[in-house]
Protein backbone atom coordinates (compact mmCIF):
# COMPACT_ATOMS: atom_id res chain seq x y z
CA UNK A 1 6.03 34.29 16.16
CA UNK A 2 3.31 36.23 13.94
CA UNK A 3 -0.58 35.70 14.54
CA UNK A 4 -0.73 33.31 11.75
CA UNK A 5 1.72 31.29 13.59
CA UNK A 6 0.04 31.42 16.64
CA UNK A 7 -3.47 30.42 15.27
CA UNK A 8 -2.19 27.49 14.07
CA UNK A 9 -0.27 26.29 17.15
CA UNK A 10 -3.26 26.93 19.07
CA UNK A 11 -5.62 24.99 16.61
CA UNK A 12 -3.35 21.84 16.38
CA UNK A 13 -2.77 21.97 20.31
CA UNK A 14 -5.98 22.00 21.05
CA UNK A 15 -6.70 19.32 18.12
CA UNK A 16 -3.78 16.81 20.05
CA UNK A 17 -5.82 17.68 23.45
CA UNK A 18 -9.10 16.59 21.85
CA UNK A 19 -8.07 13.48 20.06
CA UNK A 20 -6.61 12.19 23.23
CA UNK A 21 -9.88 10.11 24.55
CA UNK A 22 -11.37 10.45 21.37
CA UNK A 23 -13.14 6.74 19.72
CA UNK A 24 -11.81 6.33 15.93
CA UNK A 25 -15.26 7.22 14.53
CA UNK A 26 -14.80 11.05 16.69
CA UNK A 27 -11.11 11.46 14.27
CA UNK A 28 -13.71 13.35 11.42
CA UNK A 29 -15.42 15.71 13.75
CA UNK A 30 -11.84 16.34 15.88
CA UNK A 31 -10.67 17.35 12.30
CA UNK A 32 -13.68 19.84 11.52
CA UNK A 33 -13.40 21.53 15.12
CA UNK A 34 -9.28 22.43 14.55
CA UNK A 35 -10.10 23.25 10.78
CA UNK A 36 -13.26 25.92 11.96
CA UNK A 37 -10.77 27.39 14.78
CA UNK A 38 -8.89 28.35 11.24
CA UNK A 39 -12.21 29.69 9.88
CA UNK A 40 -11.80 26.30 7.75
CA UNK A 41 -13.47 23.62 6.99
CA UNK A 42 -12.14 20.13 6.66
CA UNK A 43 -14.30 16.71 5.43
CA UNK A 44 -12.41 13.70 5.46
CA UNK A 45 -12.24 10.47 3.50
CA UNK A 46 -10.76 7.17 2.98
CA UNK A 47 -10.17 4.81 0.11
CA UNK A 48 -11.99 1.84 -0.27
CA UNK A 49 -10.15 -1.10 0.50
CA UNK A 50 -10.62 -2.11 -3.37
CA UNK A 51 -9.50 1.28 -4.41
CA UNK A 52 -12.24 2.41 -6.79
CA UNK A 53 -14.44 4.83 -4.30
CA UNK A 54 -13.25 7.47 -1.98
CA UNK A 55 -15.69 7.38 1.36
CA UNK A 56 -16.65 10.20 3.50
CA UNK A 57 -16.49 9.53 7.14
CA UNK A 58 -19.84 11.39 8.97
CA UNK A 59 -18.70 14.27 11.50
CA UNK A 60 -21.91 15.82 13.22
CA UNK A 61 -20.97 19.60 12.23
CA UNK A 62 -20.68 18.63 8.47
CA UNK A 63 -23.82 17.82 6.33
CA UNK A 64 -23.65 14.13 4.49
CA UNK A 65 -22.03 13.62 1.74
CA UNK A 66 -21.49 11.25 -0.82
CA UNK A 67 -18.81 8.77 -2.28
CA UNK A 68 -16.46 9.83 -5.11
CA UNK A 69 -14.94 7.58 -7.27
CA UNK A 70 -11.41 7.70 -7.69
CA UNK A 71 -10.95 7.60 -11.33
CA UNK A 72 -12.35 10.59 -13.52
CA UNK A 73 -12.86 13.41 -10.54
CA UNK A 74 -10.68 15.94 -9.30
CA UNK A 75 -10.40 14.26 -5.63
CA UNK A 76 -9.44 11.39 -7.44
CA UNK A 77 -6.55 12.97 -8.99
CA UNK A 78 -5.57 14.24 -5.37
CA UNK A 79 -5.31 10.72 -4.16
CA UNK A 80 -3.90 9.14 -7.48
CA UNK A 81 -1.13 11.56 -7.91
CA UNK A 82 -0.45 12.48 -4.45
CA UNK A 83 -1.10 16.27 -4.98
CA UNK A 84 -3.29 19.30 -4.14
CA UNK A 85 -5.53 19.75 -6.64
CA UNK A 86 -7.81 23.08 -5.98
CA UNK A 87 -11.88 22.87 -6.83
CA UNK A 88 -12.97 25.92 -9.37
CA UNK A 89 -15.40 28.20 -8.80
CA UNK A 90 -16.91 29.01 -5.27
CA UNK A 91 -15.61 29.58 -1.97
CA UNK A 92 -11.85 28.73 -2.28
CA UNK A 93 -11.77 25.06 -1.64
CA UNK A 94 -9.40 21.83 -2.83
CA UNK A 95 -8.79 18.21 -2.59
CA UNK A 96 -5.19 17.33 -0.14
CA UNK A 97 -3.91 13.81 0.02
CA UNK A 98 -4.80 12.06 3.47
CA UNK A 99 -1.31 10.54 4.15
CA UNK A 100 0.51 8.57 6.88
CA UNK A 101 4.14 8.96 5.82
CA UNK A 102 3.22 7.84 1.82
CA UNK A 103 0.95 5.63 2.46
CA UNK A 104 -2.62 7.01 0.74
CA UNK A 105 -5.08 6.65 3.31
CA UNK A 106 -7.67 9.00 1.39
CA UNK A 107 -8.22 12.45 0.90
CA UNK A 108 -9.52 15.66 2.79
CA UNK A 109 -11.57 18.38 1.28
CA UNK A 110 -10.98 21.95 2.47
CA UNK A 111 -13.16 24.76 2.13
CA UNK A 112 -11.46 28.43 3.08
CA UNK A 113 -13.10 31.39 3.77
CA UNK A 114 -13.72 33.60 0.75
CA UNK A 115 -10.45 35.37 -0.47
CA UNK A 116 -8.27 33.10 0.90
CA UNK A 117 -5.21 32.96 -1.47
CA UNK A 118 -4.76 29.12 -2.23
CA UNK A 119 -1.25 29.94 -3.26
CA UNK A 120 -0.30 31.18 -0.16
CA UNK A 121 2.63 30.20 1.68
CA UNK A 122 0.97 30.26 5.07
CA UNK A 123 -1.74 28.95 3.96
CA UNK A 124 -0.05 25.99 2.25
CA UNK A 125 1.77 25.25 5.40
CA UNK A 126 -0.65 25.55 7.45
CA UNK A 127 -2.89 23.20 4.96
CA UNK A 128 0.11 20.58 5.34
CA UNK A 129 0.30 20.69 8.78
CA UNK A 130 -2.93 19.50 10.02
CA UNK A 131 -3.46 17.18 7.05
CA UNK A 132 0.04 15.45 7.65
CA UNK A 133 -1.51 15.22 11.31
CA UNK A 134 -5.21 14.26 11.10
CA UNK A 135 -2.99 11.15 8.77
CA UNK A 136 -1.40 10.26 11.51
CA UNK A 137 -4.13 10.09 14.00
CA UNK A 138 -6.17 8.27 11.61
CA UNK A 139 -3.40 5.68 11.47
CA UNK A 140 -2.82 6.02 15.17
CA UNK A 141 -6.59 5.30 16.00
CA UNK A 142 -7.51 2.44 13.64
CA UNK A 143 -6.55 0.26 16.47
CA UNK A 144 -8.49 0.91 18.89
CA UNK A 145 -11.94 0.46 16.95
CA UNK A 146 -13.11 -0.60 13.61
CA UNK A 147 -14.65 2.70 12.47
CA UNK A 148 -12.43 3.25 9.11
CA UNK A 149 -12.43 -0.53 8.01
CA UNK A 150 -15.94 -0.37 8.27
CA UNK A 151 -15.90 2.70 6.13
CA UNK A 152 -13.46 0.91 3.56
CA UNK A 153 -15.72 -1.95 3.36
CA UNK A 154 -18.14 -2.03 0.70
CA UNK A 155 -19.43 -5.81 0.56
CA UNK A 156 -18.81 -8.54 2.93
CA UNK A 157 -15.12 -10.38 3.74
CA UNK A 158 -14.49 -13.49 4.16
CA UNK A 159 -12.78 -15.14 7.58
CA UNK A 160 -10.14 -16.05 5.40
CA UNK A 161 -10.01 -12.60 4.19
CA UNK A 162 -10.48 -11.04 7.44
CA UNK A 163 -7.51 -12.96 8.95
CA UNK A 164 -4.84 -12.67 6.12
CA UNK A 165 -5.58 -8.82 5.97
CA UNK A 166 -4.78 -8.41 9.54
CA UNK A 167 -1.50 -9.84 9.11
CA UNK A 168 -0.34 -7.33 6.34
CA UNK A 169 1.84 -4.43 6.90
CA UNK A 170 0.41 -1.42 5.86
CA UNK A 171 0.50 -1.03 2.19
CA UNK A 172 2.86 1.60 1.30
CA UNK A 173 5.84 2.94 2.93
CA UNK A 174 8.73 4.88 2.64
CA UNK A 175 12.55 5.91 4.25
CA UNK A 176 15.37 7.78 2.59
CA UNK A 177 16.69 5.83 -0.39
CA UNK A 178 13.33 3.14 -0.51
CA UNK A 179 9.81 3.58 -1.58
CA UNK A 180 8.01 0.01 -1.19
CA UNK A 181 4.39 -0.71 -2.15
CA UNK A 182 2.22 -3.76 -2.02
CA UNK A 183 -1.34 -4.53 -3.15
CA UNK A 184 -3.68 -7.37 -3.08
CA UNK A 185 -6.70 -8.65 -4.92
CA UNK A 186 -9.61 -9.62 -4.26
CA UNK A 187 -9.88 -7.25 -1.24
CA UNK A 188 -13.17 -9.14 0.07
CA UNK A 189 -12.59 -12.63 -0.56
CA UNK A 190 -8.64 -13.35 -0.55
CA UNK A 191 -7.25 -16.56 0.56
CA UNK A 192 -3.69 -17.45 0.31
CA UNK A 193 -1.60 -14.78 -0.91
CA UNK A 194 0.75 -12.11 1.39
CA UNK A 195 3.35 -10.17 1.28
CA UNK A 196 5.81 -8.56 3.54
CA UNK A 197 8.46 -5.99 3.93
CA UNK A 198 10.37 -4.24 6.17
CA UNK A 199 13.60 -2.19 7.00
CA UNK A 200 16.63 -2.93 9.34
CA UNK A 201 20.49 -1.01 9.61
CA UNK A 202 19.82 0.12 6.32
CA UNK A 203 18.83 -3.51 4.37
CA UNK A 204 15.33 -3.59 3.02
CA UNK A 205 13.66 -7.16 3.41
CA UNK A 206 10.95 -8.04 0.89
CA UNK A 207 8.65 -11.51 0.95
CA UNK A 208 5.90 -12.31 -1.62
CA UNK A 209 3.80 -15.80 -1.13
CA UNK A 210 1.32 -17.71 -2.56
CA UNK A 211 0.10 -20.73 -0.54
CA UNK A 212 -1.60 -23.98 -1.80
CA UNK A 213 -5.47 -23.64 -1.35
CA UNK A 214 -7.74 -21.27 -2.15
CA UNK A 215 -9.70 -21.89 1.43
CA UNK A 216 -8.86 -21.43 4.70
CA UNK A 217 -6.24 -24.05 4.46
CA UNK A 218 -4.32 -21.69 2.15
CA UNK A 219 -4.66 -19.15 4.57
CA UNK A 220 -3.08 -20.91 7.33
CA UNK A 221 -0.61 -22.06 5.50
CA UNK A 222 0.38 -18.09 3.84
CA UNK A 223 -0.34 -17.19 7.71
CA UNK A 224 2.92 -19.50 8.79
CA UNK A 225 4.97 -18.43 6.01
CA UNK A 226 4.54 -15.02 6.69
CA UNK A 227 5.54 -15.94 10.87
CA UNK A 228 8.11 -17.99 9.95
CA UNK A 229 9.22 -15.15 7.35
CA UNK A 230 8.98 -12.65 10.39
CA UNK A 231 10.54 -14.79 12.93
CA UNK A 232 13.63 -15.72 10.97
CA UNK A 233 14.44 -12.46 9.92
CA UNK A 234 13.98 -10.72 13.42
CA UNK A 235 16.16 -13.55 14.61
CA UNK A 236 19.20 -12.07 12.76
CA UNK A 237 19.43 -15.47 10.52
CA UNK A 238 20.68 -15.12 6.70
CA UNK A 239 18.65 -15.05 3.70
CA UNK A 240 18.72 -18.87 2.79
CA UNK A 241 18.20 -19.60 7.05
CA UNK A 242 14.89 -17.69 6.53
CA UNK A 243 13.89 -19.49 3.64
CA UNK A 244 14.65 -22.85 5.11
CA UNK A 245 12.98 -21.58 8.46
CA UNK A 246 9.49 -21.31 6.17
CA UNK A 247 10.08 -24.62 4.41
CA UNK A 248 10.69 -26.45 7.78
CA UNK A 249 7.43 -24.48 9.35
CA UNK A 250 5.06 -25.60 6.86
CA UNK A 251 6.30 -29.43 6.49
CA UNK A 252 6.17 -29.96 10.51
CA UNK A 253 2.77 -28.20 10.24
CA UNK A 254 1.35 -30.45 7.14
CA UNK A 255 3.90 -32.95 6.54
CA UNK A 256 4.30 -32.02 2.86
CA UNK A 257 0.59 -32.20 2.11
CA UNK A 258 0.64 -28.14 1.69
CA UNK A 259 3.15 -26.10 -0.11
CA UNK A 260 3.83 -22.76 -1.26
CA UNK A 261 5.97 -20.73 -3.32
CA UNK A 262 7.74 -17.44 -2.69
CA UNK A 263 10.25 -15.01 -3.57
CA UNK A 264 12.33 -13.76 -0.64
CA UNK A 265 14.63 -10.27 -0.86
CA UNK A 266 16.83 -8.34 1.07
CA UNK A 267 18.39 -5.07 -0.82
CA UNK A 268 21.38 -2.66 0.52
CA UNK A 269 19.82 0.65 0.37
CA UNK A 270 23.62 1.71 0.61
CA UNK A 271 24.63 0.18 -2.15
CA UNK A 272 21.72 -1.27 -4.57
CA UNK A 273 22.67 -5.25 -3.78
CA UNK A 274 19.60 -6.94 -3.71
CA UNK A 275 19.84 -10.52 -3.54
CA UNK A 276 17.21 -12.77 -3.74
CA UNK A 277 16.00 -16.31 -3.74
CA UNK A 278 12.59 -17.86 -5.30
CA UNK A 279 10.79 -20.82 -4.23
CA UNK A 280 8.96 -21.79 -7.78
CA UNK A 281 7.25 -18.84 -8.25
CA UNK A 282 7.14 -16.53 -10.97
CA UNK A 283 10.54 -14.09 -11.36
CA UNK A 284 10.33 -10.69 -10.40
CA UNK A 285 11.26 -8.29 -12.59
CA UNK A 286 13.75 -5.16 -13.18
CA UNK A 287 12.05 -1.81 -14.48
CA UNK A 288 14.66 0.95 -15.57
CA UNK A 289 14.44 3.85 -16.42
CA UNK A 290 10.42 3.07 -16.93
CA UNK A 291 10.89 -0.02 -19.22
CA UNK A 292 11.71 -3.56 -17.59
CA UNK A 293 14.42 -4.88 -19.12
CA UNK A 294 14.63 -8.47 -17.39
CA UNK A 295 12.94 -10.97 -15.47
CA UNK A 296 15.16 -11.84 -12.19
CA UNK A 297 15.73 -15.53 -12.67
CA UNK A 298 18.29 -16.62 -10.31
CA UNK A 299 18.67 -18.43 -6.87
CA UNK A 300 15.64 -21.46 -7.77
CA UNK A 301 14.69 -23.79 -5.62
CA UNK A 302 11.49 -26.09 -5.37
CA UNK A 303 8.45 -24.49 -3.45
CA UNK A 304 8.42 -24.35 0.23
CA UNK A 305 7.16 -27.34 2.55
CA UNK A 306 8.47 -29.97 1.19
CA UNK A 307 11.35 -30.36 3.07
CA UNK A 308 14.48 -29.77 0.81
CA UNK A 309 17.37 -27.68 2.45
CA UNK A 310 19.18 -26.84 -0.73
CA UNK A 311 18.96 -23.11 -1.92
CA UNK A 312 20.83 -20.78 -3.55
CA UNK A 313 20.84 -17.35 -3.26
CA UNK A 314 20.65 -14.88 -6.34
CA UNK A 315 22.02 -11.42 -6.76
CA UNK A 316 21.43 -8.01 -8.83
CA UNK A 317 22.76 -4.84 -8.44
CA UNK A 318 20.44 -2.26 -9.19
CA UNK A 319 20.96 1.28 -10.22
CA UNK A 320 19.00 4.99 -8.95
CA UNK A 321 15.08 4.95 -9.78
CA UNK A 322 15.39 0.95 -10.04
CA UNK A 323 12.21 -0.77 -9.31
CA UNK A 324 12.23 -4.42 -8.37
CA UNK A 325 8.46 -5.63 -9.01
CA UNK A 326 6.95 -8.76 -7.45
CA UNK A 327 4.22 -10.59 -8.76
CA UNK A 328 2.02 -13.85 -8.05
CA UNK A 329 0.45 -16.00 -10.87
CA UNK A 330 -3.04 -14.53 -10.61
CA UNK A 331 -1.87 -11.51 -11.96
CA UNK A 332 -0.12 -13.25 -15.24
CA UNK A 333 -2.58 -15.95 -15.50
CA UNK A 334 -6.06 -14.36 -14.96
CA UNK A 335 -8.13 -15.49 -17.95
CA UNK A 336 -10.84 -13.53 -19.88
CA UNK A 337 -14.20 -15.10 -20.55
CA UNK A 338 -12.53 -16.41 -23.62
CA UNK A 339 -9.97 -18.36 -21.88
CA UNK A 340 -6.82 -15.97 -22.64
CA UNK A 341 -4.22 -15.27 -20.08
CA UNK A 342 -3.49 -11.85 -18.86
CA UNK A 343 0.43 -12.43 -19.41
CA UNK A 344 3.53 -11.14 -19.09
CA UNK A 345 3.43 -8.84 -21.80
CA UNK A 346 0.25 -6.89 -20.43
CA UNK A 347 2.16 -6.63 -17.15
CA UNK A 348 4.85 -5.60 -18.55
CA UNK A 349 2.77 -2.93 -20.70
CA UNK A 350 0.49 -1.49 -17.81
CA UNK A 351 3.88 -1.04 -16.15
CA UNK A 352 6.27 0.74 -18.48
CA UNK A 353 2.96 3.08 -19.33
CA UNK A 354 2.35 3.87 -15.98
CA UNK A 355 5.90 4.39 -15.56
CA UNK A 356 6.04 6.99 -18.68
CA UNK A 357 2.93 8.57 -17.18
CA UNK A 358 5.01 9.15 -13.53
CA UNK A 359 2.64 7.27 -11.90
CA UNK A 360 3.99 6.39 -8.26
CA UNK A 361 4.46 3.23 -7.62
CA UNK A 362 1.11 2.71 -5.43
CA UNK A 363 -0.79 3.99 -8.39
CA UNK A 364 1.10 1.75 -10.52
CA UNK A 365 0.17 -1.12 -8.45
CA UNK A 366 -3.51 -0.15 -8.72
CA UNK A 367 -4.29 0.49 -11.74
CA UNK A 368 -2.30 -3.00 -12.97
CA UNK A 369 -4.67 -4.65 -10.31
CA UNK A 370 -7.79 -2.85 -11.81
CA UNK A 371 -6.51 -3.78 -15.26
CA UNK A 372 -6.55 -7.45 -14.37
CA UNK A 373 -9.90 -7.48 -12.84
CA UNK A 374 -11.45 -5.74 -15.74
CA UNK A 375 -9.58 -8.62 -17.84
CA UNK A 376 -11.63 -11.30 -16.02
CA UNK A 377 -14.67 -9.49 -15.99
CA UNK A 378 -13.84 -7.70 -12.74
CA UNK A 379 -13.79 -11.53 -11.12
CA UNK A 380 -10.61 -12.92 -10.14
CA UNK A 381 -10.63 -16.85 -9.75
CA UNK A 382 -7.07 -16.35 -7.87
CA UNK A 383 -5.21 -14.22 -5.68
CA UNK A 384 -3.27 -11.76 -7.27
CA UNK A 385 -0.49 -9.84 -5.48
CA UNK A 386 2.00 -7.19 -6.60
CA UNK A 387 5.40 -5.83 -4.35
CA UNK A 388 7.36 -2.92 -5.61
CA UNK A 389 10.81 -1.71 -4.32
CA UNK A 390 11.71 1.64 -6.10
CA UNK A 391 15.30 2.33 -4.87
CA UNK A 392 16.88 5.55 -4.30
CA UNK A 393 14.33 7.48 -6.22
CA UNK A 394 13.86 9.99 -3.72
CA UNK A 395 10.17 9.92 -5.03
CA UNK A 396 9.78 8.71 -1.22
CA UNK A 397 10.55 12.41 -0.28
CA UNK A 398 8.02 13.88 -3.07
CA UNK A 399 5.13 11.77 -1.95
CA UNK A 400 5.17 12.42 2.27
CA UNK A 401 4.97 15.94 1.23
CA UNK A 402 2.05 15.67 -0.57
């Protein structure tokens, strides 16, 4: 083991020993004290939950600092392509992706000691090493204390808000042969939309919803689609079982005076099956090879909690680089001041451009979202959700390296 090596064991050793009692709001300065035992230092900071601002979190050794916005500045490119980008002139210093697997948490800014070769190999390593860690721990902490939601949050939530946010998986996440990424708008004053995924022996299960109501009514009524969801697929029951499971869950609950619709998914990350089934809501569509050549419009029935046990289930089989997008009406239906929808064919646009820019597919997600705020005059007047499932891209691999 050279002295490099050794230096860097010892600084993420004793980084692990320090976080171990350490409060979510001490994660910043932990990070600064393992960075300065590498003559480094290290400032970190997470997105906004709406995705415009990157925030700095305060560590006592550091000096305060200020937001940066994620559009138009070199530490925005960091966190919207999921790269290094270095910082010219000065002390050798760059922007690094703040990562937990490929989800984007935010970014950390390095400054090196003068000389230091950015190009390194060492030094790259080394770089990648504590930031894939300090991601973790960030993850690992947010648990146990509300220090980087607080961060996140620029204006005040809702209790509606507050309680459908809690019940979404994280927003991004990837495993050999899957990258899946969800997003959801307004971030402060959501009511009844959710989505869901997750992966089991190899079959990726995807759930979009949009529940009646855009109160707290609608909330509780998304809140039991996305248990019953949960519950019927960790039971083992098959795809039209779930569905039913959800439709039976909501009419005991309001005896058909609440309803919602919903696309439900489950793709073979073996073989590219993904079948499908939509309770009246709008059909996902099929991007290939960056244009989307179809809208999925199979296995209808009427929306959920209402009581009817007839469904059918849909299927496509989709090919390498495939991306299955999911969509609720406030994206297609968000009006401008002058009354015009957003559409189909500006989703369909902002997708196949970011596409033939190589966006990935969490940056694809936000700048649709962004597109369709700035359509309403950066006020939605519904919920508007988007679910991607990129299959076998092996983008998944490109983005945890960061």
């Amino acid at each position: 083991m050279t002295a490099d090596d050794t230096r860097t064991l010892d600084s993420l050793r004793a980084l692990l020993a320090e976080v171990h009692l350490a409060r979510p709001d001490d994660v910043p300065e932990v990070a600064a004290h393992a960075a300065a035992r590498l003559g480094s230092t290290v400032r970190v900071y997470v997105v906004a939950h709406e995705q415009s601002r990157l925030v700095p979190l305060p560590a006592p050794s550091l000096p305060d600092a200020e937001p940066v916005a994620v559009d138009g500045t070199l530490a925005g490119r960091a966190f919207r392509r999921v790269e290094q980008v270095p910082v010219p002139g000065g002390d050798p210093s760059l922007w690094v992706p703040l990562l937990d697997g490929v989800h984007r948490l935010g970014i950390l800014q390095y400054t090196l000691p003068a000389g230091t070769d950015l190009g390194d190999a060492v030094v790259q390593d080394r770089l990648r090493l504590l930031s894939h860690l300090v991601g973790h721990l960030v993850v690992a902490k947010s648990g146990y204390g509300d220090a980087f939601d607080l961060a996140a949050r620029r204006r005040h939530r809702t209790v509606p808000t507050e309680l459908l946010h809690g019940l979404l998986p994280p927003l991004t996440s990837g495993c050999p042969g899957l990258l899946v990424s969800g997003i959801l708008e307004p971030c402060y004053d959501v009511a009844a939309d959710a989505f869901d995924y997750s992966v089991v022996d190899g079959v990726a299960h995807l759930a979009v919803f949009d529940a009646m109501g855009p109160d707290l009514r609608g909330t509780l009524v998304a809140a039991v689609a996305l248990s019953a969801y949960r519950n019927g697929r960790r039971e083992g029951y098959p795809l039209s079982a779930v569905l039913q499971r959800i439709d039976d869950a909501i009419a005991d609950e309001w005896e058909q005076r609440a309803f919602a619709t919903g696309v439900l998914a489950e793709l073979d990350l073996t073989t590219g099956r993904l079948r499908y089934v939509n309770a009246g809501h709008p059909a996902p569509l099929l991007m290939r090879r960056g244009k989307v050549v179809k809208q999925l419009a199979g296995g209808r029935r009427i929306v959920l909690g209402l009581g009817d046990g007839r469904t059918d289930v849909a299927e496509e089989w989709l090919e390498p680089d495939d991306w299955a997008v999911f969509y609720t009406d406030g994206i297609t239906e968000a009006r401008d001041p002058a009354g015009g929808f957003y559409g189909l064919e500006r989703l369909t646009d902002q997708l196949e451009r970011s596409a033939a820019a190589g966006e990935p597919a969490p940056e694809t997600l936000r700048q649709v979202v962004h597109a369709v705020l700035r359509h309403q005059g950066e006020h939605l007047q519904d919920d508007a959700t988007l679910l991607v499932a990129q299959w076998a891209s092996g983008r998944e691999h490109d983005m945890a390296v960061g």
